[in-house]
C-alpha atoms as a PDB file:
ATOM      1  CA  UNK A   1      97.086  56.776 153.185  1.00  0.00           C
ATOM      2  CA  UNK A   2      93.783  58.500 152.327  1.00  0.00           C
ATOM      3  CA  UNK A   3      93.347  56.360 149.590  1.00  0.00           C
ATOM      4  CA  UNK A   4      93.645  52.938 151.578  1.00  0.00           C
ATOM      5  CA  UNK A   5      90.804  54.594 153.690  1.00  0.00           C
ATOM      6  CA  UNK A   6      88.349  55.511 150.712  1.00  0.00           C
ATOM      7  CA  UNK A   7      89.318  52.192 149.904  1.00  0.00           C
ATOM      8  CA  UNK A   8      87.954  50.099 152.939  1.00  0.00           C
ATOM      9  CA  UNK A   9      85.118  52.917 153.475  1.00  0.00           C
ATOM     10  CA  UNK A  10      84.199  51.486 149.613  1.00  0.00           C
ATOM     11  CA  UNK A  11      84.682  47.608 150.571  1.00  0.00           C
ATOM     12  CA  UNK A  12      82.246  48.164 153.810  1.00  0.00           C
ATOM     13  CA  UNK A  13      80.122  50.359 151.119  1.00  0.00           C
ATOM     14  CA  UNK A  14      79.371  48.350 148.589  1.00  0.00           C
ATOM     15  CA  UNK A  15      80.923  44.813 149.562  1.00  0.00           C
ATOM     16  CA  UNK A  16      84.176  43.447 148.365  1.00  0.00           C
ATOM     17  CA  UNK A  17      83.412  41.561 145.272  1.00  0.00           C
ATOM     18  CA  UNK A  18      81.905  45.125 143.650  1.00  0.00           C
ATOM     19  CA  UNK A  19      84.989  46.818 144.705  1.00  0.00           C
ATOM     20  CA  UNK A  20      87.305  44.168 143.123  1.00  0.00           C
ATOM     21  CA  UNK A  21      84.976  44.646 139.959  1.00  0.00           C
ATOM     22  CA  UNK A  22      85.191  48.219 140.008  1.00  0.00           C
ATOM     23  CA  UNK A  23      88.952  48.210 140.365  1.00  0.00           C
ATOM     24  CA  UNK A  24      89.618  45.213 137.818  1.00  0.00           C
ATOM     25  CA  UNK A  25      90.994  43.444 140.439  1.00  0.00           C
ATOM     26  CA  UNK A  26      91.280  39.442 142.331  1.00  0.00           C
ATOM     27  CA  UNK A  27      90.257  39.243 145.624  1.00  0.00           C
ATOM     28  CA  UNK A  28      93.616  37.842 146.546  1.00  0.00           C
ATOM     29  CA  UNK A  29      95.071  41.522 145.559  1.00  0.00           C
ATOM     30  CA  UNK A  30      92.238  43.031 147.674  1.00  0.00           C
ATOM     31  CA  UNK A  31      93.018  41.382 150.555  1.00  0.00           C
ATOM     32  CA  UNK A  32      96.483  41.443 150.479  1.00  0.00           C
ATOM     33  CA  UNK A  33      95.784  45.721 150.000  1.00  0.00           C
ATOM     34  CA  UNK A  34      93.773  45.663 152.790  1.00  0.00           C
ATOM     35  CA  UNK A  35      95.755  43.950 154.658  1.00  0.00           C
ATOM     36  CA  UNK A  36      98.781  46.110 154.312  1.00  0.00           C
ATOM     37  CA  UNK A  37     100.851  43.360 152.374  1.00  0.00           C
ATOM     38  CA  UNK A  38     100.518  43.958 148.623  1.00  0.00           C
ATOM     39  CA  UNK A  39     103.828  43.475 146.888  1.00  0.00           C
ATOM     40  CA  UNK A  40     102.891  45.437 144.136  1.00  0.00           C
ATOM     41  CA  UNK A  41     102.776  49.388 143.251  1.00  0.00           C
ATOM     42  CA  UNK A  42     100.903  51.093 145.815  1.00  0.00           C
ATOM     43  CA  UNK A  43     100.803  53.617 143.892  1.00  0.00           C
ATOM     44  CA  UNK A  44      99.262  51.948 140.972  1.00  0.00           C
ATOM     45  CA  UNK A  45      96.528  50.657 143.146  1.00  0.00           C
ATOM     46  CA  UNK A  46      96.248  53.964 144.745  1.00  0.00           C
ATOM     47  CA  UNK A  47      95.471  55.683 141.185  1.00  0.00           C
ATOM     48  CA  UNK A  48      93.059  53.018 140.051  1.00  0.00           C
ATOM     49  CA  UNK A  49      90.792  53.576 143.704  1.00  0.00           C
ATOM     50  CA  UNK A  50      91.438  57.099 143.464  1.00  0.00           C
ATOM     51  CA  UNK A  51      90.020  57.125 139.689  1.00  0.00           C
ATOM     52  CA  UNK A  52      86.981  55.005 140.501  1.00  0.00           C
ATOM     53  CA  UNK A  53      85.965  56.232 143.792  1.00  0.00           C
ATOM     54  CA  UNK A  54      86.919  59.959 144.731  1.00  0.00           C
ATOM     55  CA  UNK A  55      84.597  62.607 145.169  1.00  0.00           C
ATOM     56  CA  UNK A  56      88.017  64.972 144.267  1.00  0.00           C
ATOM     57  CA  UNK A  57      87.703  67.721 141.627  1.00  0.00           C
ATOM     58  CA  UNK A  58      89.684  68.739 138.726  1.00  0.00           C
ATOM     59  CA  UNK A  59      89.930  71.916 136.459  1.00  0.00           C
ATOM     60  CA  UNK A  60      89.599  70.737 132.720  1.00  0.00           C
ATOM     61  CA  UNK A  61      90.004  73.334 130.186  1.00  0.00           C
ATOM     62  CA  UNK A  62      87.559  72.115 127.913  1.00  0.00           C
ATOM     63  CA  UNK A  63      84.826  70.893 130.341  1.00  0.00           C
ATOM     64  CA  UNK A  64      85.513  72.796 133.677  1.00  0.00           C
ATOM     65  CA  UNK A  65      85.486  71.679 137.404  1.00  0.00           C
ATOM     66  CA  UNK A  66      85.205  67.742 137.083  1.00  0.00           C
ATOM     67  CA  UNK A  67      85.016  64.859 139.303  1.00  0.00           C
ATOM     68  CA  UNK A  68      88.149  62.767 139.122  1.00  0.00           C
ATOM     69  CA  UNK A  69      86.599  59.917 137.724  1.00  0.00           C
ATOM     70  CA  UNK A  70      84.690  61.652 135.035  1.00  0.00           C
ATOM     71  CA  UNK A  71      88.718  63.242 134.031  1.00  0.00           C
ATOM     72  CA  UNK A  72      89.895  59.596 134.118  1.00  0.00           C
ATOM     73  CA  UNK A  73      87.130  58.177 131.371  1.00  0.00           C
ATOM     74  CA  UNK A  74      87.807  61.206 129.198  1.00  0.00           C
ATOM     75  CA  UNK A  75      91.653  60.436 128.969  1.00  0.00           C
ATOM     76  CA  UNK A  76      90.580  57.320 127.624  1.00  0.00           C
ATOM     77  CA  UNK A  77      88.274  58.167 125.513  1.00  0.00           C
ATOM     78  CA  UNK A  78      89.701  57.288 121.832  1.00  0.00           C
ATOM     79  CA  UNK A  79      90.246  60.735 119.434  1.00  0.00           C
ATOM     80  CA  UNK A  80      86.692  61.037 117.488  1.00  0.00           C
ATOM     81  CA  UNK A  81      86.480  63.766 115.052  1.00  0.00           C
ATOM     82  CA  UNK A  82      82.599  63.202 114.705  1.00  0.00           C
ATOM     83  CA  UNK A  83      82.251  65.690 117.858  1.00  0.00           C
ATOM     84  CA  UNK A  84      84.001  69.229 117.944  1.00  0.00           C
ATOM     85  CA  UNK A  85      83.727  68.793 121.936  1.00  0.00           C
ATOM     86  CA  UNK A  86      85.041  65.512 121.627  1.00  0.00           C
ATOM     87  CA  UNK A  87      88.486  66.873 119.402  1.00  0.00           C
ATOM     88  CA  UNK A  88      88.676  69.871 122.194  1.00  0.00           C
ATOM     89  CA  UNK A  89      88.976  67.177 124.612  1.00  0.00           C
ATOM     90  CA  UNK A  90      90.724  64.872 123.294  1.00  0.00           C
ATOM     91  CA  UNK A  91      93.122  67.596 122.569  1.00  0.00           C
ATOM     92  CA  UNK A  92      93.345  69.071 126.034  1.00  0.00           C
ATOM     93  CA  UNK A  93      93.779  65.642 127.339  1.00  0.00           C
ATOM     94  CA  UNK A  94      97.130  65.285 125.365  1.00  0.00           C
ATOM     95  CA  UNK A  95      99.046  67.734 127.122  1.00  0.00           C
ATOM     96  CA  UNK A  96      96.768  67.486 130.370  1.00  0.00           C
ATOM     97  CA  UNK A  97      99.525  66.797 133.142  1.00  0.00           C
ATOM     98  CA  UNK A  98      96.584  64.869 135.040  1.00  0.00           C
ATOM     99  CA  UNK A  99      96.854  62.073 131.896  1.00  0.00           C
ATOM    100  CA  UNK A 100      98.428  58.708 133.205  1.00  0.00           C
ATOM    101  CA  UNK A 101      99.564  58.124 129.777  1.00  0.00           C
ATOM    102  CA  UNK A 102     101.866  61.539 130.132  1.00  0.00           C
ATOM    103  CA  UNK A 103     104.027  60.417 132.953  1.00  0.00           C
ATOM    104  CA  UNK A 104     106.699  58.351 132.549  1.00  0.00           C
END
């Protein structure tokens, strides 16, 4: 689980209570992911550390090779036609098979 490891490399990082900030998450759930005893989606968990903490790249159409976190803020970006970047993007991220909101 490479993600349980960025995970406790973050916790030892920047302390616990920052992580379960970053993550939008109790320190019960925390613990119990560290711990190896969540009942919840793993992989849910596993998507939110991977979107606020990896160093991973991604190739966006619009913007080019991106950090994973800076893909995740631009999916939820809302649709602002005040930018012509902005509607590329927003675009892109539509049909971008990378967008949480595209999977099922």
């Amino acid at each position: 689980m490479q993600w349980l490891e960025l995970l406790r490399q973050k916790c030892e990082e920047l302390g616990r209570r920052k992580v379960e900030a970053d993550l939008g998450i109790s320190k019960t759930t925390l613990s119990q992911i560290l711990n190896e005893k969540y009942p919840g989606s793993l992989a849910n968990m596993a998507a939110k550390v991977t979107d606020a903490y990896s160093s991973d790249k991604v190739q966006c159409p619009v913007l080019g090779s991106i950090t994973v976190q800076r893909c995740a803020t631009e999916q939820s970006k809302p649709f602002a036609a005040t930018n012509p970047q902005r509607v590329k993007l927003w675009k892109a991220c539509q049909s971008c098979p990378l967008n949480k909101a595209n999977k099922p």
